[in-house]
Protein backbone atom coordinates (compact mmCIF):
# COMPACT_ATOMS: atom_id res chain seq x y z
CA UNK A 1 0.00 0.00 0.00
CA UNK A 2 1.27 3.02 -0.87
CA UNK A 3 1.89 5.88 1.36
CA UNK A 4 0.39 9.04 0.88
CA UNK A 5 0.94 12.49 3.19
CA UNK A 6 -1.29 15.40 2.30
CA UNK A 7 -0.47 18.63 4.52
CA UNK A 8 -1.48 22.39 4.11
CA UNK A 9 -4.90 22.36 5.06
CA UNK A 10 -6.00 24.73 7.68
CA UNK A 11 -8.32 27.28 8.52
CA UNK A 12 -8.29 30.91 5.55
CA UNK A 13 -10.71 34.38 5.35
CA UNK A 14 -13.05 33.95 2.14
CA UNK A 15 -10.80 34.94 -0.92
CA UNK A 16 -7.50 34.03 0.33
CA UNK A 17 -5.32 30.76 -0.70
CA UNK A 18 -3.87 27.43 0.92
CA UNK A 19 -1.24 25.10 -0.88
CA UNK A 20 -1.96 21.88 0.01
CA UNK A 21 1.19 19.19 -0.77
CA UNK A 22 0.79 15.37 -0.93
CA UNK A 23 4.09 13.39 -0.73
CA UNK A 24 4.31 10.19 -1.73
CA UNK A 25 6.80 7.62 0.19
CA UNK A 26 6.91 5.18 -3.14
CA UNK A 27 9.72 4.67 -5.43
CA UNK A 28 7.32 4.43 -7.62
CA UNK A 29 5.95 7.46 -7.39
CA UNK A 30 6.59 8.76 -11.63
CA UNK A 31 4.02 5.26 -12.86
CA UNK A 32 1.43 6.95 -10.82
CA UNK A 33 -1.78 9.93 -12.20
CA UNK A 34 -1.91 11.46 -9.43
CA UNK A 35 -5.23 13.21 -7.93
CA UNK A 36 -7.04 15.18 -5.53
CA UNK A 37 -10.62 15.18 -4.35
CA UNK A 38 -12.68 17.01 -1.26
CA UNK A 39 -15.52 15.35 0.75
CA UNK A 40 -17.63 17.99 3.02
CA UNK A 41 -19.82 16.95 5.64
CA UNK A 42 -22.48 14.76 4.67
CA UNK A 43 -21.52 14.60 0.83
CA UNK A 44 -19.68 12.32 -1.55
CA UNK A 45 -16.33 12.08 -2.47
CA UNK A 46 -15.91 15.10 -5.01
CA UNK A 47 -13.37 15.72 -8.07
CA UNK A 48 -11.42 18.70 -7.47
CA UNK A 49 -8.13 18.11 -9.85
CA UNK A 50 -5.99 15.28 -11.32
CA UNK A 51 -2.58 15.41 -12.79
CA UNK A 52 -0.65 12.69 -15.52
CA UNK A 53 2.67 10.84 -14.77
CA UNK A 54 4.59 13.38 -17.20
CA UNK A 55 2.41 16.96 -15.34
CA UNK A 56 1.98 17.70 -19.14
CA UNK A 57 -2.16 16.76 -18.51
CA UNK A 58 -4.38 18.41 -15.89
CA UNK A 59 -8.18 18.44 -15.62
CA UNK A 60 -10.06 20.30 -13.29
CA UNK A 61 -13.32 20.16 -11.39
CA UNK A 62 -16.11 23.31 -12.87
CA UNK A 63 -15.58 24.58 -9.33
CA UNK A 64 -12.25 24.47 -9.64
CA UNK A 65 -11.39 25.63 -12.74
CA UNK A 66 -9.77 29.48 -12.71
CA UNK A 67 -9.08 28.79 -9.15
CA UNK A 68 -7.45 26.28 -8.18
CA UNK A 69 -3.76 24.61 -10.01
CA UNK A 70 -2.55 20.87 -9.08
CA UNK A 71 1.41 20.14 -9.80
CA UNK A 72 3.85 17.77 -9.22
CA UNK A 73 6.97 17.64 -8.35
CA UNK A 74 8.94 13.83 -9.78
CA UNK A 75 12.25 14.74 -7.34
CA UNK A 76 10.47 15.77 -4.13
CA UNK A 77 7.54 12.63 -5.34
CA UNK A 78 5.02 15.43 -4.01
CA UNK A 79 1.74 16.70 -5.66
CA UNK A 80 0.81 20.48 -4.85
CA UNK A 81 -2.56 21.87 -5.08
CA UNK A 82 -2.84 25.42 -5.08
CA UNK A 83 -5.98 26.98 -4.05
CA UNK A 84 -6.73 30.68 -4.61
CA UNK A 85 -10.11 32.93 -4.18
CA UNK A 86 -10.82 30.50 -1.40
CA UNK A 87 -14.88 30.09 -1.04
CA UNK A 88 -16.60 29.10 2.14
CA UNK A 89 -17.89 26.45 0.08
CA UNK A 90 -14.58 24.81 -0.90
CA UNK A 91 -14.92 23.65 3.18
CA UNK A 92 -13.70 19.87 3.32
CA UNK A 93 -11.61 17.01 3.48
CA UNK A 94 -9.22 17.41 0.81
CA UNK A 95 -7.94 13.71 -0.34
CA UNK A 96 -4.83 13.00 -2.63
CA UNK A 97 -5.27 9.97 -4.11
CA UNK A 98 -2.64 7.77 -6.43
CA UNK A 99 -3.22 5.35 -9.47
CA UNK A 100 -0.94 3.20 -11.81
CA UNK A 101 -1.70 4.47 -15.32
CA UNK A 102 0.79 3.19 -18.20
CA UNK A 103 0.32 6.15 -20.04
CA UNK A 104 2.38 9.72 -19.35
CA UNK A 105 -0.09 11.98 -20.09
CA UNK A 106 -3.01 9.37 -18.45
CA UNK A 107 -5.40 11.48 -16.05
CA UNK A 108 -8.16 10.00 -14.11
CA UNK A 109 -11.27 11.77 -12.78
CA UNK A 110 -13.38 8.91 -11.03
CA UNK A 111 -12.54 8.14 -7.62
CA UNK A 112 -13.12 4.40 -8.55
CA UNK A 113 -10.01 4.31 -10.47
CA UNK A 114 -7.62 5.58 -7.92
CA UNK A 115 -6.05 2.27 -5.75
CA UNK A 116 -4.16 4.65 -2.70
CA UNK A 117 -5.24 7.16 -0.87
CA UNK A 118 -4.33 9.82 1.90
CA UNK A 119 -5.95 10.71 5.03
CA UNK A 120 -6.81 13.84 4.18
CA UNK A 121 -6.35 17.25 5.73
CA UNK A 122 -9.04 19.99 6.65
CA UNK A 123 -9.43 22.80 4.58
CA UNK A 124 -11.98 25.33 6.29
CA UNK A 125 -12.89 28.73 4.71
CA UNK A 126 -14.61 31.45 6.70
CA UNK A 127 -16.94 33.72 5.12
């Protein structure tokens, strides 16, 4: 099982940012899409961003989109989402999850699809 670390959750005023960062303890970290969903309080598991092996391929959530950027770093085997314009809506559980693709610029957007995940961190946004 791999081991995922998400950190940089926390509590921001409506309209500021967070950078959230997920490493990865795997060697194997560069075979993996990597991705990142939310989960508020009394609703499903939500796409928010996903990234390919190569970073060359990014989709985005409609929420998301204009706001928010997901990265990746292959040396540091860390994903980064940056979140900007906060909303008290964007409120949640922020997840990084990991999945073996075979393709570089593979993304997936279904949670289903993803085999590892993190433990999440708390991202809270007051209004």
């Amino acid at each position: 099982q791999a081991q995922l670390i998400e950190s940089g959750g926390g509590l921001v005023q409506a309209g500021g940012s967070l950078r959230l960062s997920c490493a990865a303890f795997d060697p194997t970290f560069s075979r993996w899409a990597m991705g990142w969903f939310r989960q508020a309080q009394g609703l499903d598991r939500e796409f928010v961003a996903a990234v390919s092996r190569d970073g060359g391929v990014t989709s985005y959530g409609d929420f998301a989109k204009g706001r928010f950027t997901i990265s990746r770093d292959g040396a540091k085997k860390t994903v980064y989402l940056q979140m900007d314009n906060l909303k008290p809506e964007d409120t949640a559980t922020y997840y990084c999850a990991a999945t073996f693709v075979g393709g570089l610029s593979t993304i997936a957007e279904s949670p289903g699809i993803y085999e590892h995940w993190g433990d999440g961190t708390q991202v809270t946004v007051s209004s």
